[in-house]
Protein backbone atom coordinates (compact mmCIF):
# COMPACT_ATOMS: atom_id res chain seq x y z
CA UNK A 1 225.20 104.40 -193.28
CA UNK A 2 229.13 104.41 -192.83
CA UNK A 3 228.88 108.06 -194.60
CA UNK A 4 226.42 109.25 -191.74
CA UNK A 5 228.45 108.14 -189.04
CA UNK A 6 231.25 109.83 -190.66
CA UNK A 7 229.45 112.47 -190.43
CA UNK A 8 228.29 112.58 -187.07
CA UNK A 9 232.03 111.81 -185.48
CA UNK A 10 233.45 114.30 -187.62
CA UNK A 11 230.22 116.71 -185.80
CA UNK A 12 231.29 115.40 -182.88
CA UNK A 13 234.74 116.20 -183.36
CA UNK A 14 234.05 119.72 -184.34
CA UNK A 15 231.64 120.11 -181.22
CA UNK A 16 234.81 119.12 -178.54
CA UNK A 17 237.47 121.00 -180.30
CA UNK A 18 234.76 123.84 -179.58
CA UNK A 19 234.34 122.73 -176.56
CA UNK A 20 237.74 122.92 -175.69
CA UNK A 21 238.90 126.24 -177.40
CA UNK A 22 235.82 127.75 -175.40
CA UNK A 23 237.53 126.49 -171.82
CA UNK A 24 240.72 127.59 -172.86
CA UNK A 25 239.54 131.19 -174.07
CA UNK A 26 237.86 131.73 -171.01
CA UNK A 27 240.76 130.73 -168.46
CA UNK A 28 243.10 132.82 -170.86
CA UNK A 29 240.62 135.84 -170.50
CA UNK A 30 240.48 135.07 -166.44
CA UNK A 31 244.17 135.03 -166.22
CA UNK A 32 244.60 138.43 -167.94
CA UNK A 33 241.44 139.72 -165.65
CA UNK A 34 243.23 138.47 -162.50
CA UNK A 35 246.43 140.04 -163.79
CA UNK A 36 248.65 137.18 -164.57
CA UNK A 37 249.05 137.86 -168.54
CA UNK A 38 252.24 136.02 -169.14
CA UNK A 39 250.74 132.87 -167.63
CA UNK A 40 247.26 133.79 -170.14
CA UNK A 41 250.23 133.56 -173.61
CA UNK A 42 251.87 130.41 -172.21
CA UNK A 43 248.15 128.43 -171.97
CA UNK A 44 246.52 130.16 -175.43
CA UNK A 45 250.00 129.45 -177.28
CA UNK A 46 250.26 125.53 -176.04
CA UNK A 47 246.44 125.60 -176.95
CA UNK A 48 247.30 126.96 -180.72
CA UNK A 49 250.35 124.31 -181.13
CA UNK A 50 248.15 121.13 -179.93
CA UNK A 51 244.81 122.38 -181.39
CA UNK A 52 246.01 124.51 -184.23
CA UNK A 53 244.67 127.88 -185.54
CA UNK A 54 241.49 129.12 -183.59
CA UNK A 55 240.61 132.66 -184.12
CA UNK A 56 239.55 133.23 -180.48
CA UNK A 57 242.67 132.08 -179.28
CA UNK A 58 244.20 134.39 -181.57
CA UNK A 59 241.96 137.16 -179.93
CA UNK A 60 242.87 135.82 -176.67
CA UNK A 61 246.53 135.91 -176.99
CA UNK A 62 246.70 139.52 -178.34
CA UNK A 63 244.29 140.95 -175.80
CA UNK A 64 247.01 139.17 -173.06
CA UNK A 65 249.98 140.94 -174.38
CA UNK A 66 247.36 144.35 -174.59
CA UNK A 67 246.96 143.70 -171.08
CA UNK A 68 250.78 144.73 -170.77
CA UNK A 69 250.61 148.33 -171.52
CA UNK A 70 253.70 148.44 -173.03
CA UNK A 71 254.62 149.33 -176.85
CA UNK A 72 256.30 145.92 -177.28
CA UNK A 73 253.72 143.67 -175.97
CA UNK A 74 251.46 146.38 -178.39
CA UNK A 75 253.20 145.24 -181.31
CA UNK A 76 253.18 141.53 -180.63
CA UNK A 77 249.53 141.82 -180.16
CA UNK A 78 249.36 143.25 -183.32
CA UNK A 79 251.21 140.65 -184.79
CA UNK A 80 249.30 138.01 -183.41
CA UNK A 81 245.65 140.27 -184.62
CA UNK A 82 247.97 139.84 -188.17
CA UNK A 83 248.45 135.98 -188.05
CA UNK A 84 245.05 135.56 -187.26
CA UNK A 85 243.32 137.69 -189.57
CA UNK A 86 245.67 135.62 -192.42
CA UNK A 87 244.05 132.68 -190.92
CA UNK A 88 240.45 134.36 -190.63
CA UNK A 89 240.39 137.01 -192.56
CA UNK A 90 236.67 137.67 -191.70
CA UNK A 91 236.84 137.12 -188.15
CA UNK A 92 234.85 140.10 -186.42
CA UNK A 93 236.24 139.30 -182.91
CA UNK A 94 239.82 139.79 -184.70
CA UNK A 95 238.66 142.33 -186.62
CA UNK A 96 237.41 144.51 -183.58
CA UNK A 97 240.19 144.03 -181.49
CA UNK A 98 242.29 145.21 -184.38
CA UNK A 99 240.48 147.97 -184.40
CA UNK A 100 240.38 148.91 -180.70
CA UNK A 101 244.46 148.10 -180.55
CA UNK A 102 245.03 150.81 -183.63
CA UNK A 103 242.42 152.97 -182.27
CA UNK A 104 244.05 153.13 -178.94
CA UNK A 105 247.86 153.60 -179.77
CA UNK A 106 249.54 157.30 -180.24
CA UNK A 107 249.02 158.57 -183.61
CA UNK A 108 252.27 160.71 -182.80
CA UNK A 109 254.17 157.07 -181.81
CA UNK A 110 252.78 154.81 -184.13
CA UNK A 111 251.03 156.76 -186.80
CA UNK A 112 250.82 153.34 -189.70
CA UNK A 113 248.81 151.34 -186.83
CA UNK A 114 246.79 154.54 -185.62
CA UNK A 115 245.37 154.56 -189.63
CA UNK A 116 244.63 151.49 -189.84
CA UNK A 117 241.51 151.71 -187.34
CA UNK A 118 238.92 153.49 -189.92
CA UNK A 119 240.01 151.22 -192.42
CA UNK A 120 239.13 147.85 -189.64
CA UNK A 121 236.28 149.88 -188.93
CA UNK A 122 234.87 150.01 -192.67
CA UNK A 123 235.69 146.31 -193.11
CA UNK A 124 233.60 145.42 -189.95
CA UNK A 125 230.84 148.07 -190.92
CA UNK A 126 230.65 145.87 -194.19
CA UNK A 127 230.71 142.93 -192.67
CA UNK A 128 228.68 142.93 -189.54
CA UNK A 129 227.15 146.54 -189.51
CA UNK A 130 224.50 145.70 -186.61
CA UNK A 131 227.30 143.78 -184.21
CA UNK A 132 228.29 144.26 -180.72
CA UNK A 133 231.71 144.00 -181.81
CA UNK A 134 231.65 147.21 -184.03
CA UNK A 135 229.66 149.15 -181.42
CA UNK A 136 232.41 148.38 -179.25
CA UNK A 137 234.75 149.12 -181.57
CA UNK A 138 233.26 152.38 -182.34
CA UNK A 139 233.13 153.02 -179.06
CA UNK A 140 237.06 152.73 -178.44
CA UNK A 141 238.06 156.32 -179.25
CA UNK A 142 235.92 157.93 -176.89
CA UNK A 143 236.00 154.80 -173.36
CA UNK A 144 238.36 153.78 -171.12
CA UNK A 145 240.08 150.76 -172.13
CA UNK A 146 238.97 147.39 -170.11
CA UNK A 147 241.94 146.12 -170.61
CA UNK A 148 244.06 149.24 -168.89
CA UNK A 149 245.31 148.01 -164.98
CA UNK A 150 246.07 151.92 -163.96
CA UNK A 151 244.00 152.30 -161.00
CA UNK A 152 242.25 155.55 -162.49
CA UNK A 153 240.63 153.58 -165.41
CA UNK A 154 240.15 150.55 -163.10
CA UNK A 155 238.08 152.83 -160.75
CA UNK A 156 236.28 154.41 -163.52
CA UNK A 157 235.27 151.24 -164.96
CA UNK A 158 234.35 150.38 -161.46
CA UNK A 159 232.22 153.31 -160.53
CA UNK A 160 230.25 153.74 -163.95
CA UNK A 161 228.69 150.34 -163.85
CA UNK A 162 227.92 150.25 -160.40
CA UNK A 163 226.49 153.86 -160.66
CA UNK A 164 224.75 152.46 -164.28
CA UNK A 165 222.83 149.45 -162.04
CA UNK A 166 221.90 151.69 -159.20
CA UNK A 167 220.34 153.90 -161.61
CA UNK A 168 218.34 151.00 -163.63
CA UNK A 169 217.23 149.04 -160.96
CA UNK A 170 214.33 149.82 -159.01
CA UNK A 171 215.66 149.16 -155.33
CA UNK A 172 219.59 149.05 -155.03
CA UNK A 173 218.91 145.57 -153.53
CA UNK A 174 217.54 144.41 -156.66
CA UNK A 175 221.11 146.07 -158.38
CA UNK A 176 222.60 143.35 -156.18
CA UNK A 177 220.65 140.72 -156.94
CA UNK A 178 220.96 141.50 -160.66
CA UNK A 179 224.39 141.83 -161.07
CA UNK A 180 224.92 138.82 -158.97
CA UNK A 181 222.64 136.42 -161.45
CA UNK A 182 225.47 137.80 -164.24
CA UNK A 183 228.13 136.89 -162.23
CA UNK A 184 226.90 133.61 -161.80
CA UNK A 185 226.50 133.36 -165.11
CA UNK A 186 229.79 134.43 -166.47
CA UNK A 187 232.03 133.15 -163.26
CA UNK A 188 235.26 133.92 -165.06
CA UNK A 189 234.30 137.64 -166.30
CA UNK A 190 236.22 140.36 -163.58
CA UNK A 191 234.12 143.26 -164.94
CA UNK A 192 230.53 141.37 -163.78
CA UNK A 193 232.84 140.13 -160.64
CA UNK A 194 233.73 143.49 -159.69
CA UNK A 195 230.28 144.73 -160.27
CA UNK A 196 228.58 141.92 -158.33
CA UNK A 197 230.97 142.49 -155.30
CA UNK A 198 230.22 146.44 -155.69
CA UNK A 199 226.65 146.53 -155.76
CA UNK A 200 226.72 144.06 -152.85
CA UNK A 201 228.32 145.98 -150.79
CA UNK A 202 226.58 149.48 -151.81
CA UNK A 203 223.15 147.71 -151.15
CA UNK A 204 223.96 146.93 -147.26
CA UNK A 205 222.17 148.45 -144.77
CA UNK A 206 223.87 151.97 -143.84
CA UNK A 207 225.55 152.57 -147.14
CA UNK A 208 223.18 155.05 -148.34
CA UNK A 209 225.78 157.80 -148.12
CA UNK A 210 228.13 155.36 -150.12
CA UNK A 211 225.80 154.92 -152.88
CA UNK A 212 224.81 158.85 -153.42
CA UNK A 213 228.72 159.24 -153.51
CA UNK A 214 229.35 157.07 -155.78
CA UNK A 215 225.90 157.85 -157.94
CA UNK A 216 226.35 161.81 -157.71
CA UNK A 217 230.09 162.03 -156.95
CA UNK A 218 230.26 164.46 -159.58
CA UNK A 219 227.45 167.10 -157.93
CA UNK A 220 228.56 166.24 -154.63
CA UNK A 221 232.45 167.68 -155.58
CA UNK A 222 230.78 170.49 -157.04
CA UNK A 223 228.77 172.04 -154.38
CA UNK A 224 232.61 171.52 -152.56
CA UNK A 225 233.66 173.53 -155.16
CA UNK A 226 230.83 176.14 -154.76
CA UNK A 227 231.53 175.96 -151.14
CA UNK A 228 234.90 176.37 -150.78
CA UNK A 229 234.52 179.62 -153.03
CA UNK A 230 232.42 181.55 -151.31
CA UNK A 231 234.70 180.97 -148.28
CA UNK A 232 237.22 181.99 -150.57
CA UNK A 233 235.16 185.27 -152.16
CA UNK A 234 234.22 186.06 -148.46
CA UNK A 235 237.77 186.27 -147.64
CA UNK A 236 238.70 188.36 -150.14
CA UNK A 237 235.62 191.19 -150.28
CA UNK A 238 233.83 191.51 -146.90
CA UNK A 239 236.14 188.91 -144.45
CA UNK A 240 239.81 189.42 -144.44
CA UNK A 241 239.86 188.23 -140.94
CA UNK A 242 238.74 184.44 -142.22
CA UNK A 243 242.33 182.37 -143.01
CA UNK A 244 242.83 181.30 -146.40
CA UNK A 245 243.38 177.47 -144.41
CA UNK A 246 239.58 177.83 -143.73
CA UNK A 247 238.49 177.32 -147.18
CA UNK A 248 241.55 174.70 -147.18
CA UNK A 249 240.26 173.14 -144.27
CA UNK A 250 236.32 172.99 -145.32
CA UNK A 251 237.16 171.51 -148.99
CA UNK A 252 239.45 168.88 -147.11
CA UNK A 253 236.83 167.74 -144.66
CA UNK A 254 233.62 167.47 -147.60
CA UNK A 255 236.05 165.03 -149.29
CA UNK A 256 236.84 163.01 -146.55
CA UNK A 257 233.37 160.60 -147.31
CA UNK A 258 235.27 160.06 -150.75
CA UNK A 259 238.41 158.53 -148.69
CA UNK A 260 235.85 155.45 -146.85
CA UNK A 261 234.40 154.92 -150.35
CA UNK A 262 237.41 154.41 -152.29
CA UNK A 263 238.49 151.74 -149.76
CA UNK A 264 235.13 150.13 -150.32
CA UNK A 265 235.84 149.70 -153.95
CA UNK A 266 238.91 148.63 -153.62
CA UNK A 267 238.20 145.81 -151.09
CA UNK A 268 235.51 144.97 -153.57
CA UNK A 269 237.76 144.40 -156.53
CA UNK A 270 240.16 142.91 -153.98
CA UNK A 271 237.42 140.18 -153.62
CA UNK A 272 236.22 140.43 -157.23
CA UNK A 273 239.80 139.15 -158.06
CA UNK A 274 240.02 135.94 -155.41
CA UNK A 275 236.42 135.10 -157.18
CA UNK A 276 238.05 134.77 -161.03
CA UNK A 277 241.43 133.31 -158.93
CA UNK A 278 239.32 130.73 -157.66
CA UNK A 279 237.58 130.05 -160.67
CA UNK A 280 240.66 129.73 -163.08
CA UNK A 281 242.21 127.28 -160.35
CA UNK A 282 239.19 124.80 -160.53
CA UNK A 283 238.89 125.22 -164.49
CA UNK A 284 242.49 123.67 -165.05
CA UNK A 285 241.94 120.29 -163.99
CA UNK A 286 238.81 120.10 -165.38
CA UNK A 287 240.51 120.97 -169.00
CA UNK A 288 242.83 118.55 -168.47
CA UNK A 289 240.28 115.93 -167.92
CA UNK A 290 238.44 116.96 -170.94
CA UNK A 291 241.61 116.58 -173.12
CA UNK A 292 242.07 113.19 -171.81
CA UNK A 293 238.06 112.72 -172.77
CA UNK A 294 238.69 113.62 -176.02
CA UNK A 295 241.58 111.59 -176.34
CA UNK A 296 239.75 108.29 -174.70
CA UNK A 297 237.77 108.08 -178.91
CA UNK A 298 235.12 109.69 -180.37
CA UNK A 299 231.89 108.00 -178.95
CA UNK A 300 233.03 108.92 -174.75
CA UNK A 301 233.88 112.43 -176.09
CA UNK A 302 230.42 112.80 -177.55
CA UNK A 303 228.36 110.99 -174.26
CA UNK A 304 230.29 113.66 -171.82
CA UNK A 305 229.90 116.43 -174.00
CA UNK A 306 226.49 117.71 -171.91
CA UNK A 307 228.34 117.17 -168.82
CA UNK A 308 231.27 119.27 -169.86
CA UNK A 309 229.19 121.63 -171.12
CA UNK A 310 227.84 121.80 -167.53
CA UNK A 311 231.66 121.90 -166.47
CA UNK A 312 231.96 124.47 -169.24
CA UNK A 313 228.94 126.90 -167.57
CA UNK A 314 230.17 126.12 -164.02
CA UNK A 315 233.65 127.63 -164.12
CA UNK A 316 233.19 130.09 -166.93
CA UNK A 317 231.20 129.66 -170.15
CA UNK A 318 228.70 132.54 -171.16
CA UNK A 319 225.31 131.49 -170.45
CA UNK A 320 221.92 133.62 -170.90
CA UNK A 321 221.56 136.09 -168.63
CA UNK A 322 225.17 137.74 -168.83
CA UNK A 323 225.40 140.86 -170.68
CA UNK A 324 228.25 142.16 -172.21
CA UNK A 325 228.27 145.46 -170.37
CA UNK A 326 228.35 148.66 -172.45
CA UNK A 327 231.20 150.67 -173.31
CA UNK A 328 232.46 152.76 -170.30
CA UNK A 329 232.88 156.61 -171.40
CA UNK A 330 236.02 159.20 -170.63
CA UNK A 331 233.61 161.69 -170.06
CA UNK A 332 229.87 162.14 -169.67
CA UNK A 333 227.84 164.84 -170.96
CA UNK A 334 226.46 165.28 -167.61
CA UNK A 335 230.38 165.68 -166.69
CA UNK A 336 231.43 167.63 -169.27
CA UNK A 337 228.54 170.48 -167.81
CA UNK A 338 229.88 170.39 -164.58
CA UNK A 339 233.18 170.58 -165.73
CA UNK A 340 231.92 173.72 -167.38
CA UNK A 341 230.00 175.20 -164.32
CA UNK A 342 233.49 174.42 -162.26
CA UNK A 343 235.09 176.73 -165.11
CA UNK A 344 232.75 179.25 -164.79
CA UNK A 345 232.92 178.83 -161.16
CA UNK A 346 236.70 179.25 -161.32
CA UNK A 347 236.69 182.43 -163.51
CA UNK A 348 234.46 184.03 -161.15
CA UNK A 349 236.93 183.66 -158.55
CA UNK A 350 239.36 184.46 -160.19
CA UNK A 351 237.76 187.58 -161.20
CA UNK A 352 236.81 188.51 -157.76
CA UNK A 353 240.08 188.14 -156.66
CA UNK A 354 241.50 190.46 -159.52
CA UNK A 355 238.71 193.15 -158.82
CA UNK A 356 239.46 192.93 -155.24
CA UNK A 357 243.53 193.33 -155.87
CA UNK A 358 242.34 196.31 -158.15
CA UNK A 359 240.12 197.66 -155.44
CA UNK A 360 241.17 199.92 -152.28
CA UNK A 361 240.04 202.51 -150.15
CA UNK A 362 240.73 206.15 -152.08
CA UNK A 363 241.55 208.86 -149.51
CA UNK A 364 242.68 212.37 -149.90
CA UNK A 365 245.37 213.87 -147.61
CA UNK A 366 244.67 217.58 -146.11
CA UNK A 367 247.71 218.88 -145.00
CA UNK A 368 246.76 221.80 -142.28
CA UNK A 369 248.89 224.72 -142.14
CA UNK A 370 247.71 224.98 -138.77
CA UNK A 371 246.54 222.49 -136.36
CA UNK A 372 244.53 222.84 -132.91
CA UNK A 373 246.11 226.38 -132.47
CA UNK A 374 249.76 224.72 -133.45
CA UNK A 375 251.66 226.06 -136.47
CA UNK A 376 252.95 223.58 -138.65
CA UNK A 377 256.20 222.90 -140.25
CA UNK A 378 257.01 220.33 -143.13
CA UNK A 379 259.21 217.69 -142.68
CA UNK A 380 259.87 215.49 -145.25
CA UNK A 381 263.14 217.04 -146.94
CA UNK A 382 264.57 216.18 -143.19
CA UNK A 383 262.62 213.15 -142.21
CA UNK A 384 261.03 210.28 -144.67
CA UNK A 385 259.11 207.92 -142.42
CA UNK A 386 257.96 206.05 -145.62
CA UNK A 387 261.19 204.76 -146.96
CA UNK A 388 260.00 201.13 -146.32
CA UNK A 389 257.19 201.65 -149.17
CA UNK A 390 257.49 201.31 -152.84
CA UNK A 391 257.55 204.38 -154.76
CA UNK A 392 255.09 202.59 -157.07
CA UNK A 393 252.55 201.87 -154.41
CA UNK A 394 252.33 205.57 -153.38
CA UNK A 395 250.34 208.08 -154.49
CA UNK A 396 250.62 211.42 -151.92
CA UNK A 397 252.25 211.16 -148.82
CA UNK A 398 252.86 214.63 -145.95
CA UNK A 399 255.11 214.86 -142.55
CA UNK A 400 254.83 217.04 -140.44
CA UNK A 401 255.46 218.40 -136.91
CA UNK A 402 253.15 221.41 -135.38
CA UNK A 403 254.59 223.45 -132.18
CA UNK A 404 253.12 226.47 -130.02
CA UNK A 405 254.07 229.21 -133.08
CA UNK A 406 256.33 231.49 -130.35
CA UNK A 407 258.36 228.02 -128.67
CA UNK A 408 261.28 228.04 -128.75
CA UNK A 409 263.39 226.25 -131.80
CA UNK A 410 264.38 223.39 -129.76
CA UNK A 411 260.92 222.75 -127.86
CA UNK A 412 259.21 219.39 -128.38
CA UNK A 413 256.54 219.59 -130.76
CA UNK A 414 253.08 218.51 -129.53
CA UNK A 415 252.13 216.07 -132.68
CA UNK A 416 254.19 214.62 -135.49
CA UNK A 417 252.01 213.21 -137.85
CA UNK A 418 253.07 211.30 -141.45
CA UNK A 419 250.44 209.97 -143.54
CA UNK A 420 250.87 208.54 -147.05
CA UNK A 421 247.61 206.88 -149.57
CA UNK A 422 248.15 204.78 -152.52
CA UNK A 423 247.90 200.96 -153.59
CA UNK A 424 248.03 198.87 -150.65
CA UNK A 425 245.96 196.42 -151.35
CA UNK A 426 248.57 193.35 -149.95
CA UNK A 427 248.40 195.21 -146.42
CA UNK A 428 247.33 192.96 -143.49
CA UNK A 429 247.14 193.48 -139.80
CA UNK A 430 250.42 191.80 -139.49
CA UNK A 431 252.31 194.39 -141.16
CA UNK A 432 251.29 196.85 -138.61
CA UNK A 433 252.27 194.51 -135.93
CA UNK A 434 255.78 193.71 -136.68
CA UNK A 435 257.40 197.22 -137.54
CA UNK A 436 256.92 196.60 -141.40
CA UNK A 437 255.80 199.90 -141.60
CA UNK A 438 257.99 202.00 -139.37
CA UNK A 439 260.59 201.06 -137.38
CA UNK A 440 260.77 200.84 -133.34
CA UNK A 441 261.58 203.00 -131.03
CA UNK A 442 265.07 202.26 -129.95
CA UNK A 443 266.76 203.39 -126.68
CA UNK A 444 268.49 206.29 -128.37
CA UNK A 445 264.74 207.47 -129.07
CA UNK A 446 263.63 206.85 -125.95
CA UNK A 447 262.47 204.08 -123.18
CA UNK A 448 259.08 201.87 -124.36
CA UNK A 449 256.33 201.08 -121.59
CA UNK A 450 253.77 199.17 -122.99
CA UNK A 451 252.66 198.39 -126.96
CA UNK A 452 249.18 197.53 -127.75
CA UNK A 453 246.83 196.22 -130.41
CA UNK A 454 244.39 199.34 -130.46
CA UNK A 455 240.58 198.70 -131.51
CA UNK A 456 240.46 200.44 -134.51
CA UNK A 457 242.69 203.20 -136.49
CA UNK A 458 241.20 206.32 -138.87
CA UNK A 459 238.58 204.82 -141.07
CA UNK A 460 238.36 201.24 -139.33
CA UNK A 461 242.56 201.32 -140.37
CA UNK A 462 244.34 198.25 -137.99
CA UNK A 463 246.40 200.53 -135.70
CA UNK A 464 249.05 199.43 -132.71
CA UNK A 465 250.03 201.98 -130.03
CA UNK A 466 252.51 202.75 -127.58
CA UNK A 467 253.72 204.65 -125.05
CA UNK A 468 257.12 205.41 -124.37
CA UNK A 469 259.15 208.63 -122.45
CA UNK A 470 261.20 210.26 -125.39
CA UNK A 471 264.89 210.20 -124.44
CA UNK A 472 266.40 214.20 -123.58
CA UNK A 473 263.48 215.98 -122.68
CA UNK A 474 261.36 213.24 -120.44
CA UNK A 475 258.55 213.89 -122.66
CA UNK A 476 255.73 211.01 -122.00
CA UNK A 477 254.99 210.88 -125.36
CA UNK A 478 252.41 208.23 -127.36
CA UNK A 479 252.84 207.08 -131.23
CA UNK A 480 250.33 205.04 -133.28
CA UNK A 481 250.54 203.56 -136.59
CA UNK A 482 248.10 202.80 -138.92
CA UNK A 483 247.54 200.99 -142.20
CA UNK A 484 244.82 199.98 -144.53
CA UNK A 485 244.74 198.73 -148.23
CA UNK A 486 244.54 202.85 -149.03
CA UNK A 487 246.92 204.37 -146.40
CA UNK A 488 249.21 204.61 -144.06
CA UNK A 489 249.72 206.36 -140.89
CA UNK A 490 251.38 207.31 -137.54
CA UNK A 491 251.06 210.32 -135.02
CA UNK A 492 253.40 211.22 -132.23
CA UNK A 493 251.87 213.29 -129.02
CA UNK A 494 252.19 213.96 -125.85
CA UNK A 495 250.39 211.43 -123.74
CA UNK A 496 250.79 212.15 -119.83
CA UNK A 497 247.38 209.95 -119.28
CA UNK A 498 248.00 206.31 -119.31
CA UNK A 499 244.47 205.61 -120.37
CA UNK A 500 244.61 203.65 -123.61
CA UNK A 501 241.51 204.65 -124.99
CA UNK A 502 242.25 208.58 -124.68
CA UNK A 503 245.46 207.40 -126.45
CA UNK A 504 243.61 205.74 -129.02
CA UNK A 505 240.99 208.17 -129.51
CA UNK A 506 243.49 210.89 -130.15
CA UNK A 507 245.06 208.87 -133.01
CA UNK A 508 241.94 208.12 -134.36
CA UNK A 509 240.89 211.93 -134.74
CA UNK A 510 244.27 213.27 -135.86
CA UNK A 511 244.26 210.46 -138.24
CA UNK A 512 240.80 211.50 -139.38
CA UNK A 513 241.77 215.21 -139.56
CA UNK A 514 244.61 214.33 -141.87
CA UNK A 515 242.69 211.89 -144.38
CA UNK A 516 239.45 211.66 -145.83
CA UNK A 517 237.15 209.55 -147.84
CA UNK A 518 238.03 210.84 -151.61
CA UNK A 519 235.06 211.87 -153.48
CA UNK A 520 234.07 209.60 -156.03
């Protein structure tokens, strides 16, 4: 009889140090969760020194100093994953976050603890080959660590479970409801906080936009992507005149949506984290009143063990009905094909843009002997009106001047014209504007009356004019220059009419006299 009730207080025992490591694993795991990991070591190593070796409070402690991201608090961790496998040597919550810790760390850094994760991975394989733990562990390699605070693996975490309940519930109300049942359930677990708060908020009324972001965020940024390059092709083949800051200006405005769900996510972790707060402040006392329980003898500890297993369950204990969510991935294979279609996508921009620098309009020049009953004389050993272009970008070039054949040697000539083909494929209308080309009349050449944008040069060619009186003779005289990606222009006449599309006009035909379409 005496044996039996040995027995059952030594049961009873056993069931409240249980008990009791349970509460204090969970606060410890809340603390980390709610980002207060030094305060997580301090309660799991007083809860080691008055309760003695526990292996979850070994896995608790090391996953607190993980929760650092630093290589020292990585190498106490794995010093604490070492003391506890000593004391537990079969321990498959040690052994897996062993595992994950060596899987994790920089084979480059720490190439000893990077080895060591096929060889936890074998032992857990042997030990527990169906486990969650060893999936998990598995899983390490190729997920984004839960325990990581940078916000990109916080959001990613984030996204892919809310995106993961949307997709598996039937109405995302019933997401909501689901994911609120876990939270309930697991009050002290940030990851089912976070994705309670989430899918609550995704499920209101008017957040359908929200949710497709969030659920195809990855085909939504695409078709930006596909978007923004055909502005970008346009611009480059048939639309020179569309601004580069167009396509800019378009990709900046399809990812505004992405700006007002972002803050949505973040006020629901914000409130996913003043949940487990809340939660870890009411579990404290309630410890404390279950040490002094336990302390109060053996037959009190065992009547209030239901009720603190109700204490247990209210502020943090895993009940049924809270998973342990799935591993979160780096990268889908759904992502990984888009990522590939962006590629492609990319390349063929790219390549437009190289054909397009290769590309330019060929032209031959005819240089007339004669011109409109004028006799023409050469002037390019005396005047080089093309100084301002690379030699590499030219490929023929002519100047010259045609006169009445009996005037006089120092009569004005009627035309001067200078044309010159080659590579200009970087020309823009701008360059024809500011005197890149040729330079301004000064006063020495004579005095300017008016300068024009003119419709359109030779060949559709962006052309200015003026007209000016040349200094000396009192010539009215007119000059327009010309330029396209496959030649440049300009043509001095005599202009007495002040009409500016005679003016034009007669640019526009000299310049066509002078150059045409090369044959292909």
């Amino acid at each position: 009889m005496n044996d039996n009730k040995d027995h059952a207080r030594d049961t009873a025992r056993g069931d409240v140090r249980d008990d009791v490591c349970g509460d204090v694993r969970g606060r410890v795991d809340a603390l980390v969760a709610v980002g207060r990991p030094a305060e997580a070591r301090a309660v799991a190593r007083t809860a080691l020194a008055d309760d003695g070796p526990e292996a979850g409070l070994f896995l608790a402690l090391a996953r607190a100093h993980m929760a650092e991201d630093d290589d020292d608090h990585d190498d106490a961790a794995e010093r604490v994953f070492r003391e506890g496998l000593d004391a537990f040597p079969d321990d498959i919550g040690l052994l897996a976050g062993y595992a994950e810790l060596c899987t994790h760390s920089d084979s480059m850094d720490r190439p000893g603890r990077h080895a060591r994760g096929p060889v936890l991975l074998a032992r857990l394989r042997e030990i527990a080959p169906e486990s969650a733990e060893l999936k998990r562990a598995e899983a390490a390699g190729s997920s984004v660590s839960t325990n990581a605070r940078n916000s990109a693996s916080v959001n990613r975490v984030q996204s892919f479970d809310a995106a993961r309940a949307f997709a598996e519930a039937p109405t995302p109300q019933a997401a909501a409801d689901q994911a609120a049942q876990w939270a309930a359930a697991a009050p002290r677990d940030l990851r089912l906080a976070v994705l309670a708060e989430t899918t609550a908020a995704l499920a209101a009324t008017g957040r359908t936009w929200f949710r497709l972001l969030l659920c195809r965020g990855v085909e939504y940024r695409f078709a930006t992507g596909v978007a923004v390059a055909v502005l970008i092709v346009l611009r480059i083949t048939v639309l020179p005149a569309i601004p580069y800051g167009m396509a800019a200006g378009v990709g900046l405005l399809l990812g505004l949506p992405f700006l007002g769900l972002r803050r949505l996510l973040r006020a629901a972790r914000e409130r996913a984290a003043d949940r487990i707060a809340a939660a870890v402040s009411e579990a404290a006392p309630r410890a404390e009143a279950g040490d002094g329980a336990d302390a109060g003898g053996d037959a009190e500890a065992r009547g209030d063990d239901e009720a603190r297993g109700d204490d247990e369950a209210a502020v943090g204990g895993d009940r049924p009905g809270a998973p342990e969510l799935p591993p979160v991935p780096r990268v889908t294979r759904r992502e990984y094909a888009f990522a590939g279609a962006g590629l492609a996508l990319l390349f063929a921009v790219g390549g437009t843009a190289y054909a397009a620098s290769l590309e330019y309009p060929r032209y031959d020049i005819v240089a007339h002997d004669t011109f409109r009953g004028l006799q023409g004389f050469d002037l390019r050993e005396e005047f080089d009106p093309f100084r301002a272009v690379s030699d590499g970008e030219l490929n023929d070039s002519t100047a010259r001047v045609y006169a009445a054949a009996d005037a006089a040697p120092d009569a004005a000539a009627e035309y001067l014209v200078a044309v010159t083909t080659g590579d200009f494929h970087e020309m823009r209308e701008s360059f024809v504007d500011d005197d890149r080309i040729f330079p301004a009349v000064t006063d020495q050449d004579g005095v300017v009356h008016e300068s024009w944008q003119a419709e359109t040069g030779p060949h559709g060619a962006w052309m200015r004019c003026i007209r000016y009186t040349e200094a000396g003779t009192g010539t009215p005289r007119a000059m327009c220059v010309w330029g396209d990606k496959g030649s440049i222009g300009m043509v001095l006449f005599t202009a007495a009419d002040e009409n500016h599309d005679v003016v034009e006009e007669t640019a526009r035909s000299v310049g066509t006299a002078f150059l045409r379409p090369a044959a292909d």
